[in-house]
Structures are given as structure tokens and as C-alpha cells.
C-alpha atoms as a PDB file:
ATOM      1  CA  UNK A   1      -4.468   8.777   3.638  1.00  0.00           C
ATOM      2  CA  UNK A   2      -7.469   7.654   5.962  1.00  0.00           C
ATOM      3  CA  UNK A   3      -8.686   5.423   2.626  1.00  0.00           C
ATOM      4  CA  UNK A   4      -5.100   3.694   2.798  1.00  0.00           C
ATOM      5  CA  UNK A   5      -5.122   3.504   5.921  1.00  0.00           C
ATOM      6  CA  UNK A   6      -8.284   1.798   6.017  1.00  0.00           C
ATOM      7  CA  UNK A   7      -7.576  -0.415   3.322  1.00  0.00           C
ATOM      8  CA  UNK A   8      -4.293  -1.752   4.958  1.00  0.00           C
ATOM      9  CA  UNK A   9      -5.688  -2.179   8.246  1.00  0.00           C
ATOM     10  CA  UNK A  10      -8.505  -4.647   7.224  1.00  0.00           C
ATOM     11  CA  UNK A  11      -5.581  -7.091   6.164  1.00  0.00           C
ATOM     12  CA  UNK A  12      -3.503  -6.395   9.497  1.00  0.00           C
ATOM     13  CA  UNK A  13      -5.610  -4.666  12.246  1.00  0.00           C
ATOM     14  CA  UNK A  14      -2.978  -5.862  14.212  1.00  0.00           C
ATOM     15  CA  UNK A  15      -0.443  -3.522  12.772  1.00  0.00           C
ATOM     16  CA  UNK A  16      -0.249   1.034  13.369  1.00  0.00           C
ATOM     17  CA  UNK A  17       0.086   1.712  10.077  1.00  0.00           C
ATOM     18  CA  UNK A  18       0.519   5.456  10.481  1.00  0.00           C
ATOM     19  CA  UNK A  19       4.255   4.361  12.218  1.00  0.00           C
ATOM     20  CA  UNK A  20       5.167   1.671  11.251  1.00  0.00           C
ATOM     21  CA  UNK A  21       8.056   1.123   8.846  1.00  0.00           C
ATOM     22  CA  UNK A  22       9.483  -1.744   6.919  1.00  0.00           C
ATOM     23  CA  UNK A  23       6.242  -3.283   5.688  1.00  0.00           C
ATOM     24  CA  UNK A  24       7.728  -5.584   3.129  1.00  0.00           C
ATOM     25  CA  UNK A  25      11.077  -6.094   4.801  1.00  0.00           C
ATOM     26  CA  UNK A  26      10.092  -7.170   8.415  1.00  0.00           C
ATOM     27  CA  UNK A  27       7.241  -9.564   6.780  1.00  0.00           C
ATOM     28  CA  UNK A  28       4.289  -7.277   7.722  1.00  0.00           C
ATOM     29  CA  UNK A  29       3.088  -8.113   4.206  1.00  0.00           C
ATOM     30  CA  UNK A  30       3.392 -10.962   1.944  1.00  0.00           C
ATOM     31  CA  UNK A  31       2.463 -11.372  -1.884  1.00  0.00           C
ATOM     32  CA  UNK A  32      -0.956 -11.980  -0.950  1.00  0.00           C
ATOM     33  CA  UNK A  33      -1.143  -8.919   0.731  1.00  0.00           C
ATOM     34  CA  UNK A  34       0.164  -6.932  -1.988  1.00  0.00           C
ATOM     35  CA  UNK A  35      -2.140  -7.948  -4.401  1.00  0.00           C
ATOM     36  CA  UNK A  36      -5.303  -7.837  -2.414  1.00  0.00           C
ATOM     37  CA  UNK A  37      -3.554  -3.873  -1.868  1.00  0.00           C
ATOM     38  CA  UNK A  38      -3.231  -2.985  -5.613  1.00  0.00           C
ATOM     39  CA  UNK A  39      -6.472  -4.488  -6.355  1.00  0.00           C
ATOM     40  CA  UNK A  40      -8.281  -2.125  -3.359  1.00  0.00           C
ATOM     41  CA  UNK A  41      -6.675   0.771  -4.461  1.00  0.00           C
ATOM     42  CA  UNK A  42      -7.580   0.414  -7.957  1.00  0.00           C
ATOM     43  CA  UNK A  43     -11.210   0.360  -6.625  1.00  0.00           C
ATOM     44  CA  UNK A  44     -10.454   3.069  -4.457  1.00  0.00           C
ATOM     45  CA  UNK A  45      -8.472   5.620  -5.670  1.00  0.00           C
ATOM     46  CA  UNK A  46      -8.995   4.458  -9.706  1.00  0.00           C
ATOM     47  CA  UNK A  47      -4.975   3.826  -9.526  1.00  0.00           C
ATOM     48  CA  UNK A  48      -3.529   1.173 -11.464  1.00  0.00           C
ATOM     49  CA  UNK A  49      -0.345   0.145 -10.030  1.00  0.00           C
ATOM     50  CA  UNK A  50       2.068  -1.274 -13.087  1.00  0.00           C
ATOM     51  CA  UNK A  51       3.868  -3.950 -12.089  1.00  0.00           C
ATOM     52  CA  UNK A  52       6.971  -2.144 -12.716  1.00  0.00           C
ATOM     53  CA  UNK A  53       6.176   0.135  -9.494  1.00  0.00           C
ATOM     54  CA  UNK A  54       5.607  -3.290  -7.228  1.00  0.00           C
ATOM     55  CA  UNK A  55       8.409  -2.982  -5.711  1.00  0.00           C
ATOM     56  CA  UNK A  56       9.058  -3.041  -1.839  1.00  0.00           C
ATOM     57  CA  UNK A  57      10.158   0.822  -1.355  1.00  0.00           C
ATOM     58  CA  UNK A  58       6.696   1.532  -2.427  1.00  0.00           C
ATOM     59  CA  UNK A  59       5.100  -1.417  -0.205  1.00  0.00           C
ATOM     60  CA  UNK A  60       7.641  -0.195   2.822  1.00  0.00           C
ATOM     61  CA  UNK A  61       4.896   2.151   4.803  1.00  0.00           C
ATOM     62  CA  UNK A  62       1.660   3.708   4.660  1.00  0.00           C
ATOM     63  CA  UNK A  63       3.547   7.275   3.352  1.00  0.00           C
ATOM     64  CA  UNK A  64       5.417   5.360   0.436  1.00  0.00           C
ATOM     65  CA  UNK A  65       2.332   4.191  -0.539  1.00  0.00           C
ATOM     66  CA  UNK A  66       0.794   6.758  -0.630  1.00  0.00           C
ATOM     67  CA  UNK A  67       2.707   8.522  -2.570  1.00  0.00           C
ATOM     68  CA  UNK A  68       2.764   6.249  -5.179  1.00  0.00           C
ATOM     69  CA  UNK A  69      -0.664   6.641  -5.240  1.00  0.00           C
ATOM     70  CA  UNK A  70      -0.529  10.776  -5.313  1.00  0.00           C
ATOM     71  CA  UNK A  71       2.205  10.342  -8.516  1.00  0.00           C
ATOM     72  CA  UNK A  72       0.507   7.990 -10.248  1.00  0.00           C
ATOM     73  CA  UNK A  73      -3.092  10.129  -9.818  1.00  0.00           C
ATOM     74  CA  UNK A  74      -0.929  13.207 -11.008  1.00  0.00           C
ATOM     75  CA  UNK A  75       0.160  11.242 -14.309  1.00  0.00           C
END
């Protein structure tokens, strides 16, 4: 989670990503954001992120995220 964490807080250091809630759907993060996301996790974790799974219940929070990651590493 600290990698995530990480990774989101270079594009918002503004933002407590280990609370907050509602990424996508109070404006936190915009298309930009989620594409410079996928692309760092990919690098990170060795994750891709299909397109079908960009959706903003997986975008949402830090812990949604996340576990899209964990799933997706587990398939």
C-alpha cells in the first residue's frame, strides 16, 4: 500500500490518501490522472490494468485501488 500510496501522492500531495474517499467522484482525479496511475503501477507492481477495470469504483480510494491491484496480481 505504501507504493500506492506513494505513487498517488506525487500527482496530489495535497490530498491524505489513506482517508480520503470519492477520488473520481469529488474531482480529486481527472483522466490525466488516471492514466499517469495505470501507467505507474504497471511499472510498479507489473499490473496491467484492462481498460475494462477503469472504472471509477476502482479509482474511488487508495483501498479500491489497491485491491484491484491484489486481484489482478492473484490472476
Amino acid at each position: 500500500m505504501e507504493k500506492l500510496i506513494s505513487i498517488l501522492s506525487e500527482l496530489h500531495p495535497e490530498v491524505n490518501f489513506e482517508i480520503t474517499e470519492g477520488l473520481i467522484d469529488e474531482g480529486i482525479l481527472d483522466s490525466l490522472d488516471i492514466v499517469k496511475i495505470v501507467t505507474a503501477i504497471d511499472s510498479e507492481f507489473d499490473v496491467l490494468i484492462p481498460a475494462e477495470e477503469i472504472v471509477p469504483e476502482n479509482f474511488n480510494s487508495a483501498k479500491a485501488l489497491m485491491e484491484l491491484v491484489e486481484r489482478l496480481e492473484e490472476e
